[in-house]
N, C-alpha and C. Protein backbone atom coordinates (compact mmCIF):
# COMPACT_ATOMS: atom_id res chain seq x y z
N UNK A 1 7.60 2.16 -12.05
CA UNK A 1 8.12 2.77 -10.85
C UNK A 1 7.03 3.51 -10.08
N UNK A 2 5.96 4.34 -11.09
CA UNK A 2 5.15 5.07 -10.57
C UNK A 2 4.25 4.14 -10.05
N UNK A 3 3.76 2.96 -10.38
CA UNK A 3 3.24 1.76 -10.34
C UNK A 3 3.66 1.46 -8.38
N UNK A 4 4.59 1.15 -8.40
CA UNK A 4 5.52 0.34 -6.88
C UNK A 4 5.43 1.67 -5.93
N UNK A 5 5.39 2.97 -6.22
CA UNK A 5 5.11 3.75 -5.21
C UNK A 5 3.78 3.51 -4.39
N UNK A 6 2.92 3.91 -5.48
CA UNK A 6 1.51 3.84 -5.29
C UNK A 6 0.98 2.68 -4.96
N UNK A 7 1.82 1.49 -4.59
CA UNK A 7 1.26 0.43 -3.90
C UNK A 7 2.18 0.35 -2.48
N UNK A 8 3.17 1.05 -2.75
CA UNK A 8 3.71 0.90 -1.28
C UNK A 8 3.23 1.65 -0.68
N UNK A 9 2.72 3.04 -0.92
CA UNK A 9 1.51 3.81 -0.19
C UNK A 9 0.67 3.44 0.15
N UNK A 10 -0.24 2.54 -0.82
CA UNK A 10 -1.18 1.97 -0.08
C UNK A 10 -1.10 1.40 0.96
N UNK A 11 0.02 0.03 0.82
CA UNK A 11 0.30 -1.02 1.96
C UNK A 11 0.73 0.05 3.35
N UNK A 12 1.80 0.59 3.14
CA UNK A 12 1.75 1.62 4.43
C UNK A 12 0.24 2.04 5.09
N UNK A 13 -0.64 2.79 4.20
CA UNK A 13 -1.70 3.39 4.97
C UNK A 13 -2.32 2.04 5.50
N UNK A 14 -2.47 1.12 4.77
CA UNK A 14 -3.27 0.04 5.87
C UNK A 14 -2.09 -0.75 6.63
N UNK A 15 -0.99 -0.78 6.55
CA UNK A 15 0.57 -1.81 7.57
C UNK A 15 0.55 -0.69 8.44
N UNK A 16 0.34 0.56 8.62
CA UNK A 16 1.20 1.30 9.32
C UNK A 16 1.43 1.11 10.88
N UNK A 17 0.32 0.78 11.44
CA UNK A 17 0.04 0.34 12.64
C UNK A 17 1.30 -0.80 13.35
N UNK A 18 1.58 -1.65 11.80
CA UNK A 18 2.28 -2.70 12.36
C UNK A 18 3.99 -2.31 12.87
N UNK A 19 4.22 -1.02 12.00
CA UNK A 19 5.56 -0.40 11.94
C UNK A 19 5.88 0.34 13.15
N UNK A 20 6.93 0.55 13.56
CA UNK A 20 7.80 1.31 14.44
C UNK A 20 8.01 3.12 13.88
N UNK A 21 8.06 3.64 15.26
CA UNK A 21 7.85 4.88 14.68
C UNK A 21 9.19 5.65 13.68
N UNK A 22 10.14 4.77 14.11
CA UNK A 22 10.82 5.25 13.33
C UNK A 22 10.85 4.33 12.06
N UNK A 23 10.62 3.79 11.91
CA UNK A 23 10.38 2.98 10.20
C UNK A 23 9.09 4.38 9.59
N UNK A 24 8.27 4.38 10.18
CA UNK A 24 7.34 5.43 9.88
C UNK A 24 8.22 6.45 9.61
N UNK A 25 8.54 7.31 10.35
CA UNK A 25 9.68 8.18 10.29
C UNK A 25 10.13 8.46 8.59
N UNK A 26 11.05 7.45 8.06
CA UNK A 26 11.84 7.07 7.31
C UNK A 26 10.93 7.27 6.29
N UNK A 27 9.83 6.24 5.88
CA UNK A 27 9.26 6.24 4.82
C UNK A 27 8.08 7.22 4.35
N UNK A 28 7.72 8.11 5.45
CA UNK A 28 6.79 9.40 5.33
C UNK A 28 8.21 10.52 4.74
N UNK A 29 9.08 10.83 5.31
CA UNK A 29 10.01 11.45 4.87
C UNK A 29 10.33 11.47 3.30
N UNK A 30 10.82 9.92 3.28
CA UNK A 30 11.54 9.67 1.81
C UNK A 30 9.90 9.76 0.79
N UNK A 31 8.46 9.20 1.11
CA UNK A 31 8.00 8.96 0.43
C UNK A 31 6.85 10.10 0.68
N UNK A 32 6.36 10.26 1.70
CA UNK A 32 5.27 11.54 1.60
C UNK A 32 5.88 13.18 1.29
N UNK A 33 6.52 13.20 1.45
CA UNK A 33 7.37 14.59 1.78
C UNK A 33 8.62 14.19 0.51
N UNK A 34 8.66 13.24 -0.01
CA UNK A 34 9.70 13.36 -1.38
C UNK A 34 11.15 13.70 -1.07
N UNK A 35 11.68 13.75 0.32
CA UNK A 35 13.26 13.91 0.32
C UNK A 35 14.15 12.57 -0.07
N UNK A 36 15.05 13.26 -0.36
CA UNK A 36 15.96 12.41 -1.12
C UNK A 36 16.72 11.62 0.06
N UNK A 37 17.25 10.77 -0.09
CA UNK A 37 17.98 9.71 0.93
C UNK A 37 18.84 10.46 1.55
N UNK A 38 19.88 11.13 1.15
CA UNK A 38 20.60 12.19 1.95
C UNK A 38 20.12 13.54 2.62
N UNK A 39 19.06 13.96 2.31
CA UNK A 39 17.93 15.03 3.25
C UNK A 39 17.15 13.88 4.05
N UNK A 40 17.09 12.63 3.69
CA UNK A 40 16.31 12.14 5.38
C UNK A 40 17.61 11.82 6.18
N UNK A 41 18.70 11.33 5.68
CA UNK A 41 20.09 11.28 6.85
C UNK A 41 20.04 12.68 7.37
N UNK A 42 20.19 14.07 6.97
CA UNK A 42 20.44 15.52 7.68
C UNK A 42 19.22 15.47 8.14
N UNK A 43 17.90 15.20 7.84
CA UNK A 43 16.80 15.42 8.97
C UNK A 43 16.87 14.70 9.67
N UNK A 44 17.20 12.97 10.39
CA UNK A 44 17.17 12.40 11.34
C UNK A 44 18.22 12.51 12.12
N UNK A 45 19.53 12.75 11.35
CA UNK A 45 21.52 12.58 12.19
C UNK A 45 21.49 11.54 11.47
N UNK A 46 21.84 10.64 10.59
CA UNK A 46 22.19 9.65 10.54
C UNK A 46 22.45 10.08 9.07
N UNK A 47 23.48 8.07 8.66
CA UNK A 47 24.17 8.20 7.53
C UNK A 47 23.13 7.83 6.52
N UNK A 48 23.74 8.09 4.99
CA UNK A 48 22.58 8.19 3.82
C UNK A 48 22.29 6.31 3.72
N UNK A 49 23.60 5.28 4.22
CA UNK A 49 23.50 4.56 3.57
C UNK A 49 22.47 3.72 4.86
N UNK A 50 22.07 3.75 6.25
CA UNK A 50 21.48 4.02 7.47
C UNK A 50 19.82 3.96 6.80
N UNK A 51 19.70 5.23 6.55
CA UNK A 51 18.46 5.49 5.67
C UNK A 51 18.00 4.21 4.62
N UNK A 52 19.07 3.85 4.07
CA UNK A 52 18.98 3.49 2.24
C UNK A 52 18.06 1.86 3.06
N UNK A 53 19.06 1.91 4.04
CA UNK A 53 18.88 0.41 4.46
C UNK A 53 17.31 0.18 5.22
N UNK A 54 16.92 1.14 5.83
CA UNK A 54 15.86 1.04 6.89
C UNK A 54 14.79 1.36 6.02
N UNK A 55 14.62 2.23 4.96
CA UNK A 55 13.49 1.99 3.92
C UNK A 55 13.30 0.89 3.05
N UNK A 56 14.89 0.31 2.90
CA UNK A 56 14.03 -1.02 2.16
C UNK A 56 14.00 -2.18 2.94
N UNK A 57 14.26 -2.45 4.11
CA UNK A 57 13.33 -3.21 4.79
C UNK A 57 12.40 -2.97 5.40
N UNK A 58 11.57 -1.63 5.50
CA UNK A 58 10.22 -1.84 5.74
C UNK A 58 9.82 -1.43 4.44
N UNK A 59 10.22 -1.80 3.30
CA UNK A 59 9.46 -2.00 1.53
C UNK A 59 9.26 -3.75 2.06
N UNK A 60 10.12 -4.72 2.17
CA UNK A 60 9.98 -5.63 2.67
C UNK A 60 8.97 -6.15 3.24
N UNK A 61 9.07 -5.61 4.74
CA UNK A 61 8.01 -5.74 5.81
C UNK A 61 6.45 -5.55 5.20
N UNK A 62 6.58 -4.54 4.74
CA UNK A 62 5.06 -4.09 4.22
C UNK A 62 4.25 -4.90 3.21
N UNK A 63 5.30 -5.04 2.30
CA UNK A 63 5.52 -6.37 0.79
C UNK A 63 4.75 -7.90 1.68
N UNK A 64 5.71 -8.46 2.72
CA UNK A 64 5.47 -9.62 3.54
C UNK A 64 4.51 -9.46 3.86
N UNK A 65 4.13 -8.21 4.83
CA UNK A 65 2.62 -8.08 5.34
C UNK A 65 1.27 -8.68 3.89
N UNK A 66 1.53 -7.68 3.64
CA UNK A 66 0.74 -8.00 1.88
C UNK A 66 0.74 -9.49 1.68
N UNK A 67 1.83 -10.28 1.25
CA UNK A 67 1.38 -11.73 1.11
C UNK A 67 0.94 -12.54 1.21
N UNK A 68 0.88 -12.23 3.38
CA UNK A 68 0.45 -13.25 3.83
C UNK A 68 -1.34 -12.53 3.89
N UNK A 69 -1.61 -11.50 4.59
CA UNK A 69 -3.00 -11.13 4.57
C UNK A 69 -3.59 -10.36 3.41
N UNK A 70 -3.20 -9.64 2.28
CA UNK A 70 -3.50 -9.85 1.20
C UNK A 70 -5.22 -8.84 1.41
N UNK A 71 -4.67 -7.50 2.10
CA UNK A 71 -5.88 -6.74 2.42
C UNK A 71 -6.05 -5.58 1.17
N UNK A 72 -4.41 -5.22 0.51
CA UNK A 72 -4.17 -4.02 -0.53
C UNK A 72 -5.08 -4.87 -1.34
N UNK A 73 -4.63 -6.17 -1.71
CA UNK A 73 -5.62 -6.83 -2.80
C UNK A 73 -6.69 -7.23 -3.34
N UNK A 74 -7.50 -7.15 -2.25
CA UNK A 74 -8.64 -7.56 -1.87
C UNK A 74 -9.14 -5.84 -2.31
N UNK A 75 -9.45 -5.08 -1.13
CA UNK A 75 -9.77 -3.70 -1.28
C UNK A 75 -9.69 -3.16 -2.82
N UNK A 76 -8.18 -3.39 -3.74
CA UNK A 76 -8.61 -3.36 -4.96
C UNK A 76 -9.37 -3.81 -6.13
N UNK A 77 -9.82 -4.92 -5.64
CA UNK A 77 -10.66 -5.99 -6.65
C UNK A 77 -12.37 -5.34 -6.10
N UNK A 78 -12.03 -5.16 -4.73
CA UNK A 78 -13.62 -4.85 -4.43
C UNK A 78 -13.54 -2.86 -5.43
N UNK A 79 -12.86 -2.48 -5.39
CA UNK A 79 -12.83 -1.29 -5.88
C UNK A 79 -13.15 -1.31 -7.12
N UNK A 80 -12.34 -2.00 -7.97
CA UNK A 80 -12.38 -2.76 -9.55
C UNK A 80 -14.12 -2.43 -9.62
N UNK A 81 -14.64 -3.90 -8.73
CA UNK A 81 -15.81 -4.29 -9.05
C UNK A 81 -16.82 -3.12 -8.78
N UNK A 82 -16.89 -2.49 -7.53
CA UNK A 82 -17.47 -1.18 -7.31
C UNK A 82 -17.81 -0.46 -8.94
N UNK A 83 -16.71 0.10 -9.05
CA UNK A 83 -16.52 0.62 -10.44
C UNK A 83 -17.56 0.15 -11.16
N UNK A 84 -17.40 -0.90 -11.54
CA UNK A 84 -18.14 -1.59 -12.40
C UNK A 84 -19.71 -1.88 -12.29
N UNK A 85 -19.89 -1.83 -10.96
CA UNK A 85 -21.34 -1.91 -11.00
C UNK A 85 -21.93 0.06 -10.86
N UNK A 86 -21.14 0.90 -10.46
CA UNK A 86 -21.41 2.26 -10.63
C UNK A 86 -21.49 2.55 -12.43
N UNK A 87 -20.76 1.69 -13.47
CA UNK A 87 -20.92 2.27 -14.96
C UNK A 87 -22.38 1.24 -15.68
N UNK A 88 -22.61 0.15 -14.75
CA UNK A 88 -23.61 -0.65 -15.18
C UNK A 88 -24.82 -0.16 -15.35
N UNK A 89 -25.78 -0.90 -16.31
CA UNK A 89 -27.61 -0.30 -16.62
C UNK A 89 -28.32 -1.52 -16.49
N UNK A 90 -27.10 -2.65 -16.69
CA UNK A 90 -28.52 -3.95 -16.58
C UNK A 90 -28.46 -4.74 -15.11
N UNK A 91 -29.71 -5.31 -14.98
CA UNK A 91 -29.69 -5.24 -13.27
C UNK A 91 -29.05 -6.91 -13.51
N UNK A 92 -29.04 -7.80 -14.44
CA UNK A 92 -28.55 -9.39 -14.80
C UNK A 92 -27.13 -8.72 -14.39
N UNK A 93 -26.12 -8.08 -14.99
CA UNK A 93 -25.05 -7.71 -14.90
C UNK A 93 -24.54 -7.39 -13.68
N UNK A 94 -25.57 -6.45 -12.57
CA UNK A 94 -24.82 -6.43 -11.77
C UNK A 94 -25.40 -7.15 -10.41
N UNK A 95 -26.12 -8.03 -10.55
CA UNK A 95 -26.30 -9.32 -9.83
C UNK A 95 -25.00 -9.96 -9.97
N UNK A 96 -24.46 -10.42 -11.11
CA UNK A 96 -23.41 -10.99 -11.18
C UNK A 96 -22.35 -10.63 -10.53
N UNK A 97 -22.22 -9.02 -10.53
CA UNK A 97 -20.80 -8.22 -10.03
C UNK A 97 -20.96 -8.71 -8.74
N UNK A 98 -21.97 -8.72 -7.96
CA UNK A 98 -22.25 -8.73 -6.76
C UNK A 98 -21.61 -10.35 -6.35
N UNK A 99 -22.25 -11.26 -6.87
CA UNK A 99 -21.60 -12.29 -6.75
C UNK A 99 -20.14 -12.17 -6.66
N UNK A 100 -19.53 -11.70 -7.68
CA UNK A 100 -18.09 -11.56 -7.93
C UNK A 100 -17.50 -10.89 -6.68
N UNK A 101 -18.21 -9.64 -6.13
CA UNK A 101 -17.70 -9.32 -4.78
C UNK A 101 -17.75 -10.37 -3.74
N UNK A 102 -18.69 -11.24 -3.65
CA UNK A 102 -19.08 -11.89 -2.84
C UNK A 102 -18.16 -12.83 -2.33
N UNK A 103 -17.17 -13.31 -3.30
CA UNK A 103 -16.32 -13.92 -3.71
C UNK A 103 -14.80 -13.77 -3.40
N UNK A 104 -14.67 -12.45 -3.50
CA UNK A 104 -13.20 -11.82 -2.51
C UNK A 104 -13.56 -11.75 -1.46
N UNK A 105 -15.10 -11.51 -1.21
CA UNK A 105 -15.05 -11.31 0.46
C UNK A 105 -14.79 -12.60 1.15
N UNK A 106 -15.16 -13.64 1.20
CA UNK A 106 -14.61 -14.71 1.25
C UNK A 106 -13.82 -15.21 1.03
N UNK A 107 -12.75 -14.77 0.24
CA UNK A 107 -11.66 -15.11 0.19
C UNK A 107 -10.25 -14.41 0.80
């Protein structure tokens, strides 16, 4: 669960642009600020089940975004590899990593 937050955060900070301000709205509420589905209905006027509905289709939207351009995924593999050449000592090793980046970037 803690897992699916922290990637729908991500996808938001890089989708956000693509969203409506009130989809924004909704999911900074429920998800940056931690209110519960019935405190974002009393903070916007609207009903809990209103809310329930408009956050999980932009979980959706954001999810779709992700599939087709596939930028959360990328950024993490280059991160992965980062990592990996920051704990490295042999320079054969991280010639290779480099390749390996080389490799998402292109893809």
């Amino acid at each position: 669960m803690l897992e699916k937050m922290n990637q729908l955060n991500a996808m938001y900070d890089i989708y956000k642009p693509l969203l409506t301000d009130k989809q924004c709205e909704y999911i900074e509420l429920y998800y940056h600020e931690d209110l519960s589905l019935s405190e974002v209905a009393d903070e916007i006027g609207v009903s809990r089940n209103a809310v329930y509905d408009n956050i999980r289709r932009t979980e959706k939207l954001l999810i779709g975004y992700e599939e087709k351009l596939k930028i959360h995924e990328k950024a993490s593999k280059r991160q992965a590899i980062y990592n990996k050449i920051e704990s490295c000592t042999s320079d054969i090793t991280i010639l290779a990593l480099l390749d390996e980046l080389q490799v998402v970037e292109e893809s």
